[in-house]
C-alpha atoms as a PDB file:
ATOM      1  CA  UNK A   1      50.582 -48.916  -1.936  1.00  0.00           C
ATOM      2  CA  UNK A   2      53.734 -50.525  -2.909  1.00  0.00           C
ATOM      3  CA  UNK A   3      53.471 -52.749  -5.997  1.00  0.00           C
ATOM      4  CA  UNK A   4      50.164 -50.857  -7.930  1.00  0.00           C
ATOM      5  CA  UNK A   5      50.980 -49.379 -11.077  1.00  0.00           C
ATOM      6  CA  UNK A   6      48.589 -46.578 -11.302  1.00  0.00           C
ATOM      7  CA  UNK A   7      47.416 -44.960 -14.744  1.00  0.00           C
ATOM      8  CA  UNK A   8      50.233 -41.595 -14.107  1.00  0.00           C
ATOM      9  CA  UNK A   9      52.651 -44.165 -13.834  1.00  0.00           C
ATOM     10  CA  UNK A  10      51.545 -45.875 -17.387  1.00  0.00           C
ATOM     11  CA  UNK A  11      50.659 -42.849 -19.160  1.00  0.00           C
ATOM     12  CA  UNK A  12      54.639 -41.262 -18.123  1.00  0.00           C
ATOM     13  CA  UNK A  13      56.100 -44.458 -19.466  1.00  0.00           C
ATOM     14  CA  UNK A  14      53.791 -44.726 -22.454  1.00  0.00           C
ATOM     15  CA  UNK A  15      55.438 -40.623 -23.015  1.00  0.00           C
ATOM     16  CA  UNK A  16      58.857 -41.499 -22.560  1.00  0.00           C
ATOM     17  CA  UNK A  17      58.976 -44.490 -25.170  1.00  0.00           C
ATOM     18  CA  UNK A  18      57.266 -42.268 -27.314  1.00  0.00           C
ATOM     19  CA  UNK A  19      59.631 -39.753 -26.817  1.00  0.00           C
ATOM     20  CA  UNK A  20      62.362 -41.246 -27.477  1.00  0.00           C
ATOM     21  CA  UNK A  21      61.268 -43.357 -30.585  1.00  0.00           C
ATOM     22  CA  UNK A  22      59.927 -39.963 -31.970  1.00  0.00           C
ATOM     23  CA  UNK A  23      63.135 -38.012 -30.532  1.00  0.00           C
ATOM     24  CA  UNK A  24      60.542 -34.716 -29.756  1.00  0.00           C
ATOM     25  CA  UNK A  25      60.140 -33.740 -25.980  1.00  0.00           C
ATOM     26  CA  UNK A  26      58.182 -35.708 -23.550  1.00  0.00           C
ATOM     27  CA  UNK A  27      55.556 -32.826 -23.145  1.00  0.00           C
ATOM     28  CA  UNK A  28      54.570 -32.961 -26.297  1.00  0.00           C
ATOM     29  CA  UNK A  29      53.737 -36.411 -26.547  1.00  0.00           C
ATOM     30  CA  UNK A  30      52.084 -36.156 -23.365  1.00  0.00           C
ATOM     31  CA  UNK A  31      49.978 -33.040 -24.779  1.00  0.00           C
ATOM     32  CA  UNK A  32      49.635 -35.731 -27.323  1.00  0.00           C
ATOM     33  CA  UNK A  33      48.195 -38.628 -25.987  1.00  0.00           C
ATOM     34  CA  UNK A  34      45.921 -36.594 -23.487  1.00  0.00           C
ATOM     35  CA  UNK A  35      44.262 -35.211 -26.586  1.00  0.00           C
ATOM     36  CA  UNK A  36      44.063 -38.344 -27.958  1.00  0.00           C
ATOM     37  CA  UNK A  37      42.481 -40.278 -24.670  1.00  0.00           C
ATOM     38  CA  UNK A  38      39.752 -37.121 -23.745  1.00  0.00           C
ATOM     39  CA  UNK A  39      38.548 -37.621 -27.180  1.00  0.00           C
ATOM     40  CA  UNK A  40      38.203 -41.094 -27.142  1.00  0.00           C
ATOM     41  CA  UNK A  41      36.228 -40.825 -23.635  1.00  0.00           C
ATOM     42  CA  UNK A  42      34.349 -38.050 -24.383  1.00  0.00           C
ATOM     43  CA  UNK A  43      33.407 -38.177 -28.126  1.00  0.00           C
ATOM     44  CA  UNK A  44      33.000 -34.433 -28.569  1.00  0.00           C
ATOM     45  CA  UNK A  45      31.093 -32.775 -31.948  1.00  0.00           C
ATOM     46  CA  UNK A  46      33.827 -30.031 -33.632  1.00  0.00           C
ATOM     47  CA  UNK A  47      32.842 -26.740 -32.724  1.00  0.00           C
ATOM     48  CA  UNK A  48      32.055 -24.941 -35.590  1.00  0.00           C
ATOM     49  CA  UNK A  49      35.083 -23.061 -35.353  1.00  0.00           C
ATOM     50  CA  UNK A  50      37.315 -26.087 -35.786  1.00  0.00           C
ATOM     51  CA  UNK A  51      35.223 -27.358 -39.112  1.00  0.00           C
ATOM     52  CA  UNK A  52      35.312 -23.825 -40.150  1.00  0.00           C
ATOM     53  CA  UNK A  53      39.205 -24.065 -40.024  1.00  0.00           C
ATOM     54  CA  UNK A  54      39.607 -27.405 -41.385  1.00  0.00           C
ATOM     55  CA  UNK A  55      37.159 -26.387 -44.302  1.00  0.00           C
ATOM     56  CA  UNK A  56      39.377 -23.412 -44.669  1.00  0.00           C
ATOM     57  CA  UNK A  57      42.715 -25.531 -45.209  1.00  0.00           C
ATOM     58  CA  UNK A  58      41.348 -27.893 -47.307  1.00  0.00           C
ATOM     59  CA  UNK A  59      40.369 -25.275 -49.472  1.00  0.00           C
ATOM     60  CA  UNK A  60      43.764 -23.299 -49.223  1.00  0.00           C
ATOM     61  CA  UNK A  61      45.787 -27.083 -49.521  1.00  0.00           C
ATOM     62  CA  UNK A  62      43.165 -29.616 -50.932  1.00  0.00           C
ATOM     63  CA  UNK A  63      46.169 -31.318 -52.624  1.00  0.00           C
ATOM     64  CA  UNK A  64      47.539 -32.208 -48.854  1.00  0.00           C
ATOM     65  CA  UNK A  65      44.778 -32.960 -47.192  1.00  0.00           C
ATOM     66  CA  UNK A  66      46.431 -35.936 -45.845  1.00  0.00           C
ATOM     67  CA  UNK A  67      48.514 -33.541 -43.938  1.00  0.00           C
ATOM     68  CA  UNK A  68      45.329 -32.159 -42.087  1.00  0.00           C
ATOM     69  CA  UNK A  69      43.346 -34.948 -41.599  1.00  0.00           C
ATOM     70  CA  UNK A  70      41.749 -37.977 -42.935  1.00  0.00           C
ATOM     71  CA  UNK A  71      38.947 -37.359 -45.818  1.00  0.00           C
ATOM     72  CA  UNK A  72      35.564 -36.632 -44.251  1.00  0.00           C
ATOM     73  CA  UNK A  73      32.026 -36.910 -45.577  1.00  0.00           C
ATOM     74  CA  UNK A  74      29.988 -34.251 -47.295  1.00  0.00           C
ATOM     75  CA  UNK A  75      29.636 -31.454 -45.293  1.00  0.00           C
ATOM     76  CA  UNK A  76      26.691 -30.540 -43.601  1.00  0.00           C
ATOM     77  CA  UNK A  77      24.567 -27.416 -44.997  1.00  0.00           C
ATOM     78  CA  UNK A  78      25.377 -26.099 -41.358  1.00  0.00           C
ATOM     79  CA  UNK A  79      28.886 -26.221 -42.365  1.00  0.00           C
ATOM     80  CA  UNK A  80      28.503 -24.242 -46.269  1.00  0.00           C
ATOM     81  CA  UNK A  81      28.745 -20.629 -47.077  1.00  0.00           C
ATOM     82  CA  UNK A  82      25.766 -18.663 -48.280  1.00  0.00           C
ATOM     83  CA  UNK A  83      26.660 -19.008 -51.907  1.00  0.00           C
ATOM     84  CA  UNK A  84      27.411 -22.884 -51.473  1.00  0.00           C
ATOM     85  CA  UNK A  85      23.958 -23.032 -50.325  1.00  0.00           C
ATOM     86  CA  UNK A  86      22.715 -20.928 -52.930  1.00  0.00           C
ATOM     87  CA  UNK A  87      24.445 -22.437 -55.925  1.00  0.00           C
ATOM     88  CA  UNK A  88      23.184 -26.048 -54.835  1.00  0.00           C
ATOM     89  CA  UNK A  89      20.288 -25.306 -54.651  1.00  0.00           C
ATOM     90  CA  UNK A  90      19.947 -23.332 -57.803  1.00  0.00           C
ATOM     91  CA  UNK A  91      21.679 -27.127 -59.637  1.00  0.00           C
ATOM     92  CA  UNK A  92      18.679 -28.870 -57.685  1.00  0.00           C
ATOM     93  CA  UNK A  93      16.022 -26.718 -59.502  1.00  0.00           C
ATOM     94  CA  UNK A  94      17.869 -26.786 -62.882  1.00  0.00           C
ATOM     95  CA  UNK A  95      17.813 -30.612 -62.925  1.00  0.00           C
ATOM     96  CA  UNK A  96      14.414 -30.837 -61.478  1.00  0.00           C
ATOM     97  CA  UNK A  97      12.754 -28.876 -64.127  1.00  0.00           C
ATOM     98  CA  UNK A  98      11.662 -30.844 -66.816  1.00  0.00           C
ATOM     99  CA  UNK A  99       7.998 -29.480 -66.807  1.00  0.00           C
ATOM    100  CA  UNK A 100       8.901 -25.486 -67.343  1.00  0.00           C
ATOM    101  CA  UNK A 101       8.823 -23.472 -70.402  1.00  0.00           C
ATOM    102  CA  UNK A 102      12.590 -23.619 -70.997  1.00  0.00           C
ATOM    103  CA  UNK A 103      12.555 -27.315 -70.501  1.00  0.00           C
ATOM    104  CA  UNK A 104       9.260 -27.892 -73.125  1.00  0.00           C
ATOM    105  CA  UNK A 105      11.061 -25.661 -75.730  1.00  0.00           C
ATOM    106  CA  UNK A 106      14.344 -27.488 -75.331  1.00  0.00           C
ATOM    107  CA  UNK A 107      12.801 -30.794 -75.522  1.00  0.00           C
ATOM    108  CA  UNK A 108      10.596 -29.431 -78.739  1.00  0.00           C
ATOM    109  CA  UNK A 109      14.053 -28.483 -80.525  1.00  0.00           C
ATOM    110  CA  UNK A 110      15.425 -31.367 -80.374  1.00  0.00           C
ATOM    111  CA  UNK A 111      12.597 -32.952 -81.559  1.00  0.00           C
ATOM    112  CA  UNK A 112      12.408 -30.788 -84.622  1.00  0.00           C
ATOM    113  CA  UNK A 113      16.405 -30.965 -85.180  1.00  0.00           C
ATOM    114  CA  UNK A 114      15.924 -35.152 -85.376  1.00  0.00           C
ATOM    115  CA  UNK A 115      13.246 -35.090 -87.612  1.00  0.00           C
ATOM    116  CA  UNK A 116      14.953 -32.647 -89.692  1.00  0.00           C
ATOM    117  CA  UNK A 117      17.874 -34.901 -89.804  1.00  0.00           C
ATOM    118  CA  UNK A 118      15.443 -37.954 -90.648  1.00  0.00           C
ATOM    119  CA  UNK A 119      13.734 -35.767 -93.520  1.00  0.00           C
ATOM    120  CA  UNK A 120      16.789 -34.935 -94.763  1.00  0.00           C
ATOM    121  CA  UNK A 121      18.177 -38.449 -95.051  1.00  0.00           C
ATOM    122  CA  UNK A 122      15.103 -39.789 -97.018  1.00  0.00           C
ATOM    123  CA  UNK A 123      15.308 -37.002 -99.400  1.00  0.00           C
ATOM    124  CA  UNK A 124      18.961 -37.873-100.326  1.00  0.00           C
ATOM    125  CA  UNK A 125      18.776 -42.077-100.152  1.00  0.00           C
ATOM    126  CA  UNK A 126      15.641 -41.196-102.391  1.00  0.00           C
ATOM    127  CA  UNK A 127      17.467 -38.779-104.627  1.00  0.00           C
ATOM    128  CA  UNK A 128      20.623 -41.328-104.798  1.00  0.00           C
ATOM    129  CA  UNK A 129      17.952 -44.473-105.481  1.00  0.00           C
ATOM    130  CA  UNK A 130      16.873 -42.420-108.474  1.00  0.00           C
ATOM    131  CA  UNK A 131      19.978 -41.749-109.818  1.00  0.00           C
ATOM    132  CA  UNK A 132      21.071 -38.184-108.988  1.00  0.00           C
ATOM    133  CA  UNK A 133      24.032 -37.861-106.754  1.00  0.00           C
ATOM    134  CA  UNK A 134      23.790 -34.642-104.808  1.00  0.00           C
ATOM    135  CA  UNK A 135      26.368 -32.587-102.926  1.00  0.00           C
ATOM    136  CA  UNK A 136      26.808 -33.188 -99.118  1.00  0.00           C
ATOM    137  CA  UNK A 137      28.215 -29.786 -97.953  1.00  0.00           C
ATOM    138  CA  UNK A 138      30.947 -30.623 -95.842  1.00  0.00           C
ATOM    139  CA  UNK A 139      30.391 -29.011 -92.266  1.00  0.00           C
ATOM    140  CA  UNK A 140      33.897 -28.062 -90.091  1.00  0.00           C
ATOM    141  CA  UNK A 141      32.822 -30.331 -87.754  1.00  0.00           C
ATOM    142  CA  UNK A 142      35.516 -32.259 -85.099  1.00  0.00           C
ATOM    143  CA  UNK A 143      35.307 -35.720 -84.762  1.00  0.00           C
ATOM    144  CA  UNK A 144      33.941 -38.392 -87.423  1.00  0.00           C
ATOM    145  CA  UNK A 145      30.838 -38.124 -89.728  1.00  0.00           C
ATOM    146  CA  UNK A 146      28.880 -41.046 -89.819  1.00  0.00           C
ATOM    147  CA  UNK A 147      26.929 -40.798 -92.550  1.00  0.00           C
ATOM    148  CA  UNK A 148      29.624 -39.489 -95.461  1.00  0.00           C
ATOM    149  CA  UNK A 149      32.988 -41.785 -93.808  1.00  0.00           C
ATOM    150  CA  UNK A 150      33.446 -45.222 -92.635  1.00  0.00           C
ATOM    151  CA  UNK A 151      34.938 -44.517 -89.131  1.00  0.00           C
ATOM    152  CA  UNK A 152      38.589 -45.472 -88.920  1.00  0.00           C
ATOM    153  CA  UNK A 153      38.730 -46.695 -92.303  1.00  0.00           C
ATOM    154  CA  UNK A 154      41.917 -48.541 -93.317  1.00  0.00           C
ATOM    155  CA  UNK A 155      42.474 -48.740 -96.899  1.00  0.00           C
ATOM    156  CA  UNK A 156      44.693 -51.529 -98.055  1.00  0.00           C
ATOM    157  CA  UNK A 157      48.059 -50.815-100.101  1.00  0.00           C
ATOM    158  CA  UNK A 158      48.248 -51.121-103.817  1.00  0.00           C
ATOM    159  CA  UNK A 159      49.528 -54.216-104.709  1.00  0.00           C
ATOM    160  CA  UNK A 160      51.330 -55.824-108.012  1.00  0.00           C
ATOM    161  CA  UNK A 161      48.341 -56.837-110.207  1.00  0.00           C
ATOM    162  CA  UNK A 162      45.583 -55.040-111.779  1.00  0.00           C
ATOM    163  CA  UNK A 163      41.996 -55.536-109.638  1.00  0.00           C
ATOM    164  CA  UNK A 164      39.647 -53.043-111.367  1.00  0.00           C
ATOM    165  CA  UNK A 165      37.973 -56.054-113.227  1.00  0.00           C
ATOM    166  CA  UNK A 166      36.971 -57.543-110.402  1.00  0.00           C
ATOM    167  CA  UNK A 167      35.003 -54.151-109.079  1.00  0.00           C
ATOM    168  CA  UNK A 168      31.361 -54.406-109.435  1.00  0.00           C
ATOM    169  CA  UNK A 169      29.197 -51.947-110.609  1.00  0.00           C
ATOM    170  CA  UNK A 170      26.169 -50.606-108.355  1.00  0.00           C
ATOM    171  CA  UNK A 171      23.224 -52.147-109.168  1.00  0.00           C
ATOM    172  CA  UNK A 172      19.746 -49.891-108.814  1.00  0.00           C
ATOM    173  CA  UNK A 173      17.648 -51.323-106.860  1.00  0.00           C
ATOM    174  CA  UNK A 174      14.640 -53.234-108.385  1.00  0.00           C
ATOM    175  CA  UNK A 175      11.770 -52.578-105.615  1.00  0.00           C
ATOM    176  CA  UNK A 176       9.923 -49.770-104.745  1.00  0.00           C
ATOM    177  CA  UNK A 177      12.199 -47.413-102.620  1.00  0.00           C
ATOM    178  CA  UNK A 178      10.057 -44.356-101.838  1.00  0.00           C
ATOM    179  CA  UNK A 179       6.285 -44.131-100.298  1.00  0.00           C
ATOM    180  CA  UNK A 180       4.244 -43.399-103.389  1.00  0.00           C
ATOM    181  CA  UNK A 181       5.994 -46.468-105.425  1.00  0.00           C
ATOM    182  CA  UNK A 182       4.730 -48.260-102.302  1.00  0.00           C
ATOM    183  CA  UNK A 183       1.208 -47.348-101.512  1.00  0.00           C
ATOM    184  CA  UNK A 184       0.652 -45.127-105.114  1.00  0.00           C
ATOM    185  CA  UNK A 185      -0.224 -42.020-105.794  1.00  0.00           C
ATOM    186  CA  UNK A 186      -3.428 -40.674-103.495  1.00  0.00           C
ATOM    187  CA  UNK A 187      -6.627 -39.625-104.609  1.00  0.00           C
ATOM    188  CA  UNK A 188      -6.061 -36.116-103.473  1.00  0.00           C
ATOM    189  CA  UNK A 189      -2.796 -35.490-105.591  1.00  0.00           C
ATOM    190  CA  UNK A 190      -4.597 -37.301-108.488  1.00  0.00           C
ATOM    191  CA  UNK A 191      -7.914 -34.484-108.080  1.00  0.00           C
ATOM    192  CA  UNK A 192      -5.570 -31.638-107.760  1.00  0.00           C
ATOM    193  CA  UNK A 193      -3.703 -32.738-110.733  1.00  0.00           C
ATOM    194  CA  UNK A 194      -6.836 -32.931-113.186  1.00  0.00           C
ATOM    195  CA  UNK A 195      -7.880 -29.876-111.557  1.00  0.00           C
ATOM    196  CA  UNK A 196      -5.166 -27.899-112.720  1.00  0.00           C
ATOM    197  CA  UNK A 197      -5.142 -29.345-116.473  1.00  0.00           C
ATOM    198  CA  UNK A 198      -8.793 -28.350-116.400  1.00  0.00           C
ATOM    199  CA  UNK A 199      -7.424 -24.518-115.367  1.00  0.00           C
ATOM    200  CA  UNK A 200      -4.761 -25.002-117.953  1.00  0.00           C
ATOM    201  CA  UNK A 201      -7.031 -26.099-120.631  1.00  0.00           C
ATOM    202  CA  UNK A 202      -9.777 -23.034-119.980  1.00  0.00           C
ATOM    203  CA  UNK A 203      -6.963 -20.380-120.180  1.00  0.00           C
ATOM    204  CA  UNK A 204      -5.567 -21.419-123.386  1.00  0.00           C
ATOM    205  CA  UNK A 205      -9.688 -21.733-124.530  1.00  0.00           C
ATOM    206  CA  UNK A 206      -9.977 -18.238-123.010  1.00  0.00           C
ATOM    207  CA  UNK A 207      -7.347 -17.413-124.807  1.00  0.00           C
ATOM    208  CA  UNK A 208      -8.008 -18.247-128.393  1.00  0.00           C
ATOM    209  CA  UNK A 209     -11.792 -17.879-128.291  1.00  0.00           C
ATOM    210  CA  UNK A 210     -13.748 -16.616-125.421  1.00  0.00           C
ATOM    211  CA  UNK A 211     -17.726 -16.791-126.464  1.00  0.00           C
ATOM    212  CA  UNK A 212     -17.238 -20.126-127.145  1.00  0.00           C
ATOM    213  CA  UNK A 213     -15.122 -21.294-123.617  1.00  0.00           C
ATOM    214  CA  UNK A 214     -17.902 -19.526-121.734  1.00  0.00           C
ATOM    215  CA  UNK A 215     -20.733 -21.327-123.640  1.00  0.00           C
ATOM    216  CA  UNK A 216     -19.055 -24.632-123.143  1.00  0.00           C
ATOM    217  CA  UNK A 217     -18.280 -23.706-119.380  1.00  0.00           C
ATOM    218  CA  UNK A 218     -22.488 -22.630-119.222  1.00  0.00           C
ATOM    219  CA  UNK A 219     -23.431 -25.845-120.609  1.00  0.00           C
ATOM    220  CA  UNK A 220     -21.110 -27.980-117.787  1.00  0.00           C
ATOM    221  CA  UNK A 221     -22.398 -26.168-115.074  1.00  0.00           C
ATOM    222  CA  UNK A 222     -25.998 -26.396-116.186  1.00  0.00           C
ATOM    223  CA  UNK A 223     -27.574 -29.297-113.950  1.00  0.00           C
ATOM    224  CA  UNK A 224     -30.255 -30.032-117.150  1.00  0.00           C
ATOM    225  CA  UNK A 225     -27.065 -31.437-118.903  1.00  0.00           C
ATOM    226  CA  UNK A 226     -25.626 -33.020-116.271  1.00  0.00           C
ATOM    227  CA  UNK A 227     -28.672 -34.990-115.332  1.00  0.00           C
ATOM    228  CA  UNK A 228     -30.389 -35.653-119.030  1.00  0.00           C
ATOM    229  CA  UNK A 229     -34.339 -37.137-117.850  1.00  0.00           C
ATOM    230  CA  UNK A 230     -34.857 -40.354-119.716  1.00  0.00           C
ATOM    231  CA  UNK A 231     -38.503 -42.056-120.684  1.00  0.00           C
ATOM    232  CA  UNK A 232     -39.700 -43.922-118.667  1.00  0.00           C
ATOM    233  CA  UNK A 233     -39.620 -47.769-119.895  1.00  0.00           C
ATOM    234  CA  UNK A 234     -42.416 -50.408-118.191  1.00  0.00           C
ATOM    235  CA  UNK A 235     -41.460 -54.263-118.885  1.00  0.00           C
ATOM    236  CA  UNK A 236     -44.276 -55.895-120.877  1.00  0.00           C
ATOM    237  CA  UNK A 237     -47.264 -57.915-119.660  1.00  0.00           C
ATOM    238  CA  UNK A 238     -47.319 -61.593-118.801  1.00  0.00           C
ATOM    239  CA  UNK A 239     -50.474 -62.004-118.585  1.00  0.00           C
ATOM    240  CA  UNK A 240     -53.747 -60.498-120.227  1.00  0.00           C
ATOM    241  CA  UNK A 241     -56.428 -58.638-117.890  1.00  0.00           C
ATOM    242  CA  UNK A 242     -59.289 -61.605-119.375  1.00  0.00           C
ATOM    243  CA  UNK A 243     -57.184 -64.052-117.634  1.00  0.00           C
ATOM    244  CA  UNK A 244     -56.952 -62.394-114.679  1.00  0.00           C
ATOM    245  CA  UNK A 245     -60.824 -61.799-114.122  1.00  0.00           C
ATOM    246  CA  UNK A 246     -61.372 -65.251-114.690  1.00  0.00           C
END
């Protein structure tokens, strides 16, 4: 049928332009654009082959990948090696385990390391409030310490005139800074206190004259002497018993 451009006809023209823009041979822009139109009809999965070969180069080049193809997606876990498979799911465990042993004893360390730190840091601000400076030792730590240097500190130059009037001195602070200035000493601390005078006191008493420390010790333990009876003392009468008969 004269006149009727069939699809040979277009697809030998579409090769020749190509061609000769491209300035390769017409069979392999024909290979080309075959390949091209079959997998636009068909829509074929890779074989695993092929994404075992692409996985391959992108490994060997994965700086030029552009030269392979265009970036993919994740791979499947169809597509991974053994030890991919193993090693993922190995991280998956590691960050889902926040119940085990290793995970309760981390968590418990770093619990005790902050409050540490926190005990620590009340001792010395209530060592410094009471006037005695102590000795930070200086760890070789990178980066900046926080609590011994004002972070990127920029002193100013010294200038023409002399400032160290106008510096003021520290004043101690007036309120209570520690607990027991706050809520006082506890009745507790107080006992054990007076118990250990009392120990004190009865060693030195030992000491200089027995008989007479264990005589006075007898006569505190002795309940008679702790609880002394007293007579017994009836308020008067108000009114006479004649009265009352009548």
């Amino acid at each position: 049928m004269e006149g009727k451009v069939t699809a040979r006809d277009d697809h030998d023209k579409r090769s020749t332009l190509f061609s000769k823009a491209l300035s390769v041979i017409g069979k392999m822009t024909e290979e080309r654009l075959l390949k091209e139109e079959m997998s636009r009809k068909e829509k074929t999965e890779w074989t695993r082959e092929e994404d075992e070969k692409l996985l391959h180069l992108a490994k060997l080049m994965p700086t030029q990948w552009r030269t392979i193809a265009p970036i993919p997606a994740r791979p499947d876990p169809v597509d991974m090696d053994e030890d991919e498979k193993e090693m993922l799911s190995e991280a998956r465990a590691r960050l889902a385990n926040t119940k085990g042993k290793k995970a309760k004893r981390k968590a418990r360390e770093k619990q005790l390391e902050e409050a540490r730190r926190l005990a620590s840091l009340q001792k010395r601000r209530e060592l410094k409030a009471a006037g005695i400076n102590t000795r930070h030792r200086k760890r070789k730590r990178r980066g900046i310490d926080y609590n011994l240097e004002i972070p990127f500190e920029k002193r100013p130059p010294p200038g023409f005139f002399d400032v160290s009037g106008e510096e003021r001195p520290v004043e101690q602070p007036k309120f209570p800074t520690t607990i027991e200035e706050l809520e006082g000493k506890r009745r507790i601390d107080v006992e054990a206190q007076l118990r250990k005078q009392d120990i004190a006191r009865n060693k030195i008493q030992q000491r200089l004259d027995a008989p007479a420390a264990i005589l006075h010790t007898n006569k505190l333990n002795d309940p008679e002497a702790v609880r002394k009876r007293s007579k017994l003392m009836l308020p008067a009468l108000k009114f006479q018993i004649r009265s009352w008969r009548r």
